[in-house]
Protein backbone atom coordinates (compact mmCIF):
# COMPACT_ATOMS: atom_id res chain seq x y z
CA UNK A 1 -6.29 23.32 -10.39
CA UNK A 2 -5.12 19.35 -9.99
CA UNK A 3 -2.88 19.83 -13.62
CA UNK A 4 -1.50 22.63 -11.89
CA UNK A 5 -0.98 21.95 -8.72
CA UNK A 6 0.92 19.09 -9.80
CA UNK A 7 3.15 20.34 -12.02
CA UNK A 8 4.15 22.99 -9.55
CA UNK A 9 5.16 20.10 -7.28
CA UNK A 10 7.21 18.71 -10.10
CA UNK A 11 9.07 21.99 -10.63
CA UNK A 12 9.43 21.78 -7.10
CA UNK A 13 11.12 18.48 -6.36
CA UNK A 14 13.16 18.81 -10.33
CA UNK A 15 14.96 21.99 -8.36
CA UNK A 16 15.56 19.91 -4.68
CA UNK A 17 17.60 17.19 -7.30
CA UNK A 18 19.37 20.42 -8.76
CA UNK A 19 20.49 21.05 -5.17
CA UNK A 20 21.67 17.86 -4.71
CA UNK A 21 19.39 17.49 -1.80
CA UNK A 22 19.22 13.63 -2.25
CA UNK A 23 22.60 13.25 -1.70
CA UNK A 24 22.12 14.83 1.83
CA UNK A 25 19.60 12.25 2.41
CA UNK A 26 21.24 9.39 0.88
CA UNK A 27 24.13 10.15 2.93
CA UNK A 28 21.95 10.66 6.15
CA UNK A 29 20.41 7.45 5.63
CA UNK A 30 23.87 5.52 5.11
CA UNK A 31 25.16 7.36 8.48
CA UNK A 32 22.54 5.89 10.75
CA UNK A 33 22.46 2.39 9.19
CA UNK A 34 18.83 2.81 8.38
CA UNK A 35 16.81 0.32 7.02
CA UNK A 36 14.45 1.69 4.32
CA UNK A 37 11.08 -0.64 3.67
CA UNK A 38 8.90 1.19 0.85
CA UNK A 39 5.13 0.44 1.01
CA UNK A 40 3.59 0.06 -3.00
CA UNK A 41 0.37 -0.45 -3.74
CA UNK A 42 -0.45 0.03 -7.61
CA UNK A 43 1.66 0.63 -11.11
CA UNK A 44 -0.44 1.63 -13.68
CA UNK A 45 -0.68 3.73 -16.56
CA UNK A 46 -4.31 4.11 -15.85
CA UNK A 47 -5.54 7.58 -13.53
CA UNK A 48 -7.39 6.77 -10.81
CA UNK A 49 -9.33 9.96 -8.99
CA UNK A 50 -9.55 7.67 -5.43
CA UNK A 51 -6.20 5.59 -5.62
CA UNK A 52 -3.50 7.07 -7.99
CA UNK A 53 -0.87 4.41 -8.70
CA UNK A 54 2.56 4.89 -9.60
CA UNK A 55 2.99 5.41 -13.42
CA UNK A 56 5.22 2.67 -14.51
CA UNK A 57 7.47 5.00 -16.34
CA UNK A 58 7.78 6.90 -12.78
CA UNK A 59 8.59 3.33 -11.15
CA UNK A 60 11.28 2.13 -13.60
CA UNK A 61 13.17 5.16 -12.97
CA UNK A 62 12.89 4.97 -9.27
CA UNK A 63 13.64 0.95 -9.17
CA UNK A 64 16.68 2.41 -11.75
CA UNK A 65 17.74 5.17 -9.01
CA UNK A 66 17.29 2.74 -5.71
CA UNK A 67 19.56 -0.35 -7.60
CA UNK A 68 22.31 2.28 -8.05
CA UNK A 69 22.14 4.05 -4.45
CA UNK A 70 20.95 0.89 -2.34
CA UNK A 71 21.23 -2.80 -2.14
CA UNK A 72 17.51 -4.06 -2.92
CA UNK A 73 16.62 -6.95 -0.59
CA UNK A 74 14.28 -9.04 0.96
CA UNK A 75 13.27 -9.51 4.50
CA UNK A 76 14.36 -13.12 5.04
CA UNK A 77 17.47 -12.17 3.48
CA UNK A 78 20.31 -11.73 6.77
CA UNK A 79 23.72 -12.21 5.23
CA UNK A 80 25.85 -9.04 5.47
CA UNK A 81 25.95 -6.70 2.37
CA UNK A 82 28.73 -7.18 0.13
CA UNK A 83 27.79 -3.37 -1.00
CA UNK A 84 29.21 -1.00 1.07
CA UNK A 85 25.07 0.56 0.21
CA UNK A 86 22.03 1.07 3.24
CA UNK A 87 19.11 -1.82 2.23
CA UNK A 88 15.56 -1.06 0.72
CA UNK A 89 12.90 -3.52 0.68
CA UNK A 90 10.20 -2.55 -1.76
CA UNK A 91 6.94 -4.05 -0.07
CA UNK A 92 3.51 -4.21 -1.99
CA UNK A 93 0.39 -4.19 -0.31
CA UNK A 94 -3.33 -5.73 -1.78
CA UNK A 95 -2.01 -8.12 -4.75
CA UNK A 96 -3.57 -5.69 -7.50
CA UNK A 97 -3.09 -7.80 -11.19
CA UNK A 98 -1.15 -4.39 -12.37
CA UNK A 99 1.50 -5.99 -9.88
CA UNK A 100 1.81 -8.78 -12.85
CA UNK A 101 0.94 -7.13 -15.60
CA UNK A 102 3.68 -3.38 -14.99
CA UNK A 103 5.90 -3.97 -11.60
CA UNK A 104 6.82 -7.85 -12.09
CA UNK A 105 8.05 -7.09 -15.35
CA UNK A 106 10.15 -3.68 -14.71
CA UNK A 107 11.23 -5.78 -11.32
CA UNK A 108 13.08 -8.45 -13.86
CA UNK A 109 14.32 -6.19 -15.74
CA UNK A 110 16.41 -4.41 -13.04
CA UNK A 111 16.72 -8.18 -11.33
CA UNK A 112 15.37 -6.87 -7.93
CA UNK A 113 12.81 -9.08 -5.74
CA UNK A 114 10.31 -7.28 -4.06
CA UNK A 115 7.63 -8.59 -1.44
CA UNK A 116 3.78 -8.81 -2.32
CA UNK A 117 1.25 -9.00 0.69
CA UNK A 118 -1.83 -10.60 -0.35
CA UNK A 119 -5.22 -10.67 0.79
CA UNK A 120 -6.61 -14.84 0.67
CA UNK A 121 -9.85 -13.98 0.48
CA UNK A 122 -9.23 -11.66 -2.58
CA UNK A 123 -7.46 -14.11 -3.91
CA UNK A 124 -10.18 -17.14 -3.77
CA UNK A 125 -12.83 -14.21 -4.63
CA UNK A 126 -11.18 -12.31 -7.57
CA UNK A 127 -13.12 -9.15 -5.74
CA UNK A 128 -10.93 -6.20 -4.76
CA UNK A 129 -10.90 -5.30 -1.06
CA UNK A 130 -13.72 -3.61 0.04
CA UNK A 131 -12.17 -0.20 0.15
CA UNK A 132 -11.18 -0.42 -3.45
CA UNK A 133 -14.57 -1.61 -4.25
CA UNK A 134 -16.31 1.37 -2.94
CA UNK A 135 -13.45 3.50 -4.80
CA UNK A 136 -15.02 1.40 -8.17
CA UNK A 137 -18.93 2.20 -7.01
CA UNK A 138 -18.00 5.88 -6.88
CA UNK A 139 -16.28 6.09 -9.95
CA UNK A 140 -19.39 5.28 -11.44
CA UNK A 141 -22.40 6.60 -9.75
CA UNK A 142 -23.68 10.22 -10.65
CA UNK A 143 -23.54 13.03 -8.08
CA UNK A 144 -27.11 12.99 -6.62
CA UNK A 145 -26.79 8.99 -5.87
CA UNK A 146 -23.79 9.60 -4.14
CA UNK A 147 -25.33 12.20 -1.88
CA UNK A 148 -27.61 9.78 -0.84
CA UNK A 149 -25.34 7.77 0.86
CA UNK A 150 -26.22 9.48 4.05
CA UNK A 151 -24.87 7.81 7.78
CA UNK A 152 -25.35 8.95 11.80
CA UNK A 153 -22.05 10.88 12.04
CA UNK A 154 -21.20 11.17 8.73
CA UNK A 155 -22.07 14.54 7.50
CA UNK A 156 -19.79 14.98 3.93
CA UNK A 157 -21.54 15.73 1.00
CA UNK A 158 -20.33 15.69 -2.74
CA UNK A 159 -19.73 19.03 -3.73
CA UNK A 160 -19.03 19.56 -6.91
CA UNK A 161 -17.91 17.56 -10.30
CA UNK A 162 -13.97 17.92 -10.07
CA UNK A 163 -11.77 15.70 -9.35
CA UNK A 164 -10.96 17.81 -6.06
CA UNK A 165 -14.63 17.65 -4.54
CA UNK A 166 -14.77 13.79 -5.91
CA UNK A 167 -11.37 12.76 -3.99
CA UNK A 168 -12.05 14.67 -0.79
CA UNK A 169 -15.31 13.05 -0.26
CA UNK A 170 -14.30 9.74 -1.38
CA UNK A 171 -10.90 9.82 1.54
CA UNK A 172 -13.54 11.55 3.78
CA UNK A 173 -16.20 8.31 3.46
CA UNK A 174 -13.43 5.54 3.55
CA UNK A 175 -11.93 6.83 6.33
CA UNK A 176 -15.43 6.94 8.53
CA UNK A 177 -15.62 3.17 7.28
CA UNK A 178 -11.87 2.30 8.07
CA UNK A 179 -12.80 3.29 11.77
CA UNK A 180 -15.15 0.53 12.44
CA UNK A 181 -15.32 -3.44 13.21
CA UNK A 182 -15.96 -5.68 10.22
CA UNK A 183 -19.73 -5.92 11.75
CA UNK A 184 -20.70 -2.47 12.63
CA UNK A 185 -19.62 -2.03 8.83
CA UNK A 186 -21.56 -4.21 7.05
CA UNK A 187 -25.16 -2.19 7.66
CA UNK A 188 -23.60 0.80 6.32
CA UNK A 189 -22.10 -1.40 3.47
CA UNK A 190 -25.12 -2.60 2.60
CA UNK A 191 -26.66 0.87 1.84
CA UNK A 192 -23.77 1.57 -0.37
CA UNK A 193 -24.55 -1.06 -2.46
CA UNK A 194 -28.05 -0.29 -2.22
CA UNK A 195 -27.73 3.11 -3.28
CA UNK A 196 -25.07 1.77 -6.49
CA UNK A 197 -27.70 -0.77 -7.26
CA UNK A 198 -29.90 2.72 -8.73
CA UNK A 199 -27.68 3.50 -11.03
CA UNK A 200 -28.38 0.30 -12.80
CA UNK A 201 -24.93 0.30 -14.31
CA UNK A 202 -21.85 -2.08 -14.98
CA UNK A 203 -19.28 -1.21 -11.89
CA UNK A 204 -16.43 -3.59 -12.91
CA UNK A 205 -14.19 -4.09 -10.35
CA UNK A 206 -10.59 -3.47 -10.10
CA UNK A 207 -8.85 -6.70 -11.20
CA UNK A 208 -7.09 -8.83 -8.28
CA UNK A 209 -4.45 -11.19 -8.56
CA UNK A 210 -5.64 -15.02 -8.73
CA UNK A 211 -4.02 -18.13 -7.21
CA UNK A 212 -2.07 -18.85 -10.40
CA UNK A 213 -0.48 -15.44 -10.34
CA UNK A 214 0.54 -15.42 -6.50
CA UNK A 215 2.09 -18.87 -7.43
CA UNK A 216 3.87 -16.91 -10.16
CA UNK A 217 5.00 -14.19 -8.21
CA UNK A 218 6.38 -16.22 -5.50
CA UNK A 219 8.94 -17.66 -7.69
CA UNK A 220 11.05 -14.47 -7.65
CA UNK A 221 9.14 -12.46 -4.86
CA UNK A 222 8.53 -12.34 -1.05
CA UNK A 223 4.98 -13.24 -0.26
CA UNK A 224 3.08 -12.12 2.97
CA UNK A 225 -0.05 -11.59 4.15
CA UNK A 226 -2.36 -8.36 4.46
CA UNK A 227 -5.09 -9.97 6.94
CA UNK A 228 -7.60 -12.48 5.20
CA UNK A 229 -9.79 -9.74 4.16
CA UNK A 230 -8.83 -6.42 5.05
CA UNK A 231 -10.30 -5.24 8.57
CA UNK A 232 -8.86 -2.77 10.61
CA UNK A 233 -7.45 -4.93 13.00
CA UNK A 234 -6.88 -1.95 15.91
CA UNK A 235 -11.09 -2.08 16.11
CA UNK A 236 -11.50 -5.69 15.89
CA UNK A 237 -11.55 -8.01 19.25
CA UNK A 238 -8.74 -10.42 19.88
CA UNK A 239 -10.31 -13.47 19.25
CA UNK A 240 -11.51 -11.73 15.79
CA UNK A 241 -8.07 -11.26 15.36
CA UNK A 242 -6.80 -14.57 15.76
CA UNK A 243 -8.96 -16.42 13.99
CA UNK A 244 -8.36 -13.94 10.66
CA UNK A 245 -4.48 -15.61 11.35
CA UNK A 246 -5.45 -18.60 11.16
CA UNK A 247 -7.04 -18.67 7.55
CA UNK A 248 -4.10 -16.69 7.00
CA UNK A 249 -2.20 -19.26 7.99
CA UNK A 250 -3.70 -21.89 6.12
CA UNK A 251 -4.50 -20.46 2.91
CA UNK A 252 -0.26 -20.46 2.74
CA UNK A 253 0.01 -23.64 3.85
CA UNK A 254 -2.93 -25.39 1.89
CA UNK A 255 -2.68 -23.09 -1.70
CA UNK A 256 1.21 -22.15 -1.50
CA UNK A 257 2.64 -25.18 0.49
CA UNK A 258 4.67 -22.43 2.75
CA UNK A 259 4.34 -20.82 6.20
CA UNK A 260 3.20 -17.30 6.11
CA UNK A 261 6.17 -15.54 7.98
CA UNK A 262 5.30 -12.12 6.92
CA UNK A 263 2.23 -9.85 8.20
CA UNK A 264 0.97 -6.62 6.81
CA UNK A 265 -1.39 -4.86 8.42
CA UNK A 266 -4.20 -3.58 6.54
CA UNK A 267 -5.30 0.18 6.57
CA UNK A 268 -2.38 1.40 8.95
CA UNK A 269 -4.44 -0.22 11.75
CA UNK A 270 -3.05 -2.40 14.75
CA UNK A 271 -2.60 -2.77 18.26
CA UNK A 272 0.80 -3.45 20.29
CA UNK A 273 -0.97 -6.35 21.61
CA UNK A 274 -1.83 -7.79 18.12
CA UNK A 275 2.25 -7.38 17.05
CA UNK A 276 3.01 -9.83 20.34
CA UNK A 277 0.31 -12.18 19.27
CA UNK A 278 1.50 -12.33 15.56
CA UNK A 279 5.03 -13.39 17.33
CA UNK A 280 3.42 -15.91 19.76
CA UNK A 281 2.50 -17.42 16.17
CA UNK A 282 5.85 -17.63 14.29
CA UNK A 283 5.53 -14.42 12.29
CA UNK A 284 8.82 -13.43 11.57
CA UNK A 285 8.62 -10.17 9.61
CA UNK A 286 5.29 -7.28 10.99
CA UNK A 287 4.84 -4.64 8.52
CA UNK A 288 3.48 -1.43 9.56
CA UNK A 289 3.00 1.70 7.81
CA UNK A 290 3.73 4.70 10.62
CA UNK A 291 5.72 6.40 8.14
CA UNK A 292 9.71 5.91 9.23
CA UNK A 293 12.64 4.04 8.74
CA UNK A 294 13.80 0.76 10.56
CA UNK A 295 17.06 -0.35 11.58
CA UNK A 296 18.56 -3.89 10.23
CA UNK A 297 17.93 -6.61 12.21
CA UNK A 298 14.39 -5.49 13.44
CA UNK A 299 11.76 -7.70 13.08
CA UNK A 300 8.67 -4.71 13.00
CA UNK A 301 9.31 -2.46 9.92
CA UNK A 302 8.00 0.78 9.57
CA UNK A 303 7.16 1.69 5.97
CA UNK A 304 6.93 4.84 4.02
CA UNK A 305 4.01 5.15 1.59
CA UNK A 306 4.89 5.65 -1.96
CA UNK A 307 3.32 7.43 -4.51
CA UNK A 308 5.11 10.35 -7.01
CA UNK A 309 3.10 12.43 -9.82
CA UNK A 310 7.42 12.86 -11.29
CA UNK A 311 10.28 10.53 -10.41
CA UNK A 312 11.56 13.29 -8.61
CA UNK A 313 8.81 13.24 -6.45
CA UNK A 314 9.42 9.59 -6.37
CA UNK A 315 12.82 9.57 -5.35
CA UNK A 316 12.03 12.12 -2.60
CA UNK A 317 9.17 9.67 -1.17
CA UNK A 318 11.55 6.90 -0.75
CA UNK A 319 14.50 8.76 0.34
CA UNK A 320 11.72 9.82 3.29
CA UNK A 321 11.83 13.37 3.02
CA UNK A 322 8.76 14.43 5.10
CA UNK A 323 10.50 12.08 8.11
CA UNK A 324 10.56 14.37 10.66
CA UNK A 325 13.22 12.70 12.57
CA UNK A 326 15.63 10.42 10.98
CA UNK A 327 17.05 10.77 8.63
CA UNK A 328 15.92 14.72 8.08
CA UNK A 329 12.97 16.41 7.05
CA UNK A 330 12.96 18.96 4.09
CA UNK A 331 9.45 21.05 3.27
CA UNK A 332 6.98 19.36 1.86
């Protein structure tokens, strides 16, 4: 059903190319000055049933297509174009080693920067975030352990072997995490490591990058941060909040001799309030998600998730074709 479904979707977005439909929103986007900031996560040749990544064959082609419709940039970069092109800023998100080891070197190779938002205490830990880590756990325990992970208000069960049942239930469980503080999650952590600690198994976990690669990567890349360790900050108290900025702020200053002048927030999740306070603190550049375009100038970017089983699809995703607003929506 997956193999099928997808290729469907390929056929689908090969025939919106055929009908020229990115040139309608290439030229949308270049008529309202847009600013287009493309949220990354993983390259990798490697399927993943909880976190697919871009297929670096699938990213060269899109870092191909955006070089020849749009100027690539950075965010600290504010002189005026000498391309008569709208700006893209391809943002990463987590500091995943497949960063160094597909998109750095497909990123030379076109000679565009990109910007990488770290998490320090991944960093100092080699240990994913925790929502990747439960993604790794799952991967590897059998059905009937999983079904054991049982929680008040939490009433999904795995359903079956295929990769349908096994990526419904795994969104379904990080998303009942996702929507809690740091410390009403760690109980309900606990049991999930309880339950993986039955299986008795090796659950390696999904490689990081270390200090020596950030330091690497900053040479010809933006670097930001993505919180210290990945809480949703819209549930966590102000004071929680602040204090996660300051080892921000001094892991950039102590391991990277730099300020840290660009914010990502983790899992979608903020507050207005939070934005202000990240200001307040000399944080030049907030990265959202929400899914839209920004203008240039702004210093609060929406982003638009990428991901693309085709380039096609791809291309679509960053040109922002399920924006319902600006610059137009197509079907999806």
């Amino acid at each position: 059903m997956i193999v099928q479904r997808a290729r469907l979707k390929s056929c689908y977005f090969a025939l919106l190319a055929a009908l020229r439909m990115e040139r309608r929103l290439l030229r949308r986007i270049g008529e309202q000055g847009l600013l287009t900031v493309l949220n990354f996560h993983r390259v990798s040749p490697h399927p993943d049933p909880f976190w697919p990544a871009l297929h670096p064959e699938v990213f060269d082609d899109l870092v191909g297509f955006l070089t020849r419709h749009f100027e690539v940039t950075r965010f600290s970069d504010e002189t005026p174009s000498v391309r008569k092109h709208p700006r893209v800023i391809l943002s990463f998100d987590d500091g995943y080693y497949d960063f160094v080891e597909y998109a750095m070197p497909i990123l030379k190779r076109h000679g565009v920067p990109a910007n990488q938002n770290i998490i320090p205490a991944c960093v100092e830990s080699g240990q994913p975030p925790w929502t990747v880590r439960l993604y790794d756990i799952l991967k590897v325990l059998p059905r009937n352990l999983i079904n054991e992970i049982r929680f008040d208000g939490f009433a999904h069960r795995l359903q079956g072997e295929g990769p349908e049942h096994t990526l419904r239930y795994g969104l379904a469980l990080s998303r009942f995490l996702k929507a809690r503080t740091r410390e009403a999650r760690a109980p309900l952590w606990e049991r999930i490591l309880q339950v993986a600690a039955k299986a008795n198994a090796d659950i390696p976990p999904t490689r990081m990058m270390r200090l020596a690669d950030v330091r690497s990567a900053a040479v010809e890349h933006e670097l930001g941060a993505h919180a210290f360790s990945h809480d949703s900050m819209a549930f966590e108290s102000r004071e929680f909040f602040l204090e996660d900025l300051a080892k921000c702020r001094a892991f950039f200053e102590r391991h990277l001799q730099r300020p840290m002048t660009i914010y990502a927030f983790p899992n979608g999740s903020y507050r207005p309030e939070q934005i202000a306070l990240l200001q307040q603190h000399g944080v030049r550049h907030i990265l959202l998600v929400d899914e839209g375009f920004a203008k240039p100038g702004d210093r609060v970017y929406p982003r638009l998730t990428m991901y693309g089983e085709s380039r096609h699809h791809a291309r679509f995703q960053a040109l922002g074709y399920r924006v319902k607003r600006t610059p137009c929506a197509l079907p999806s």
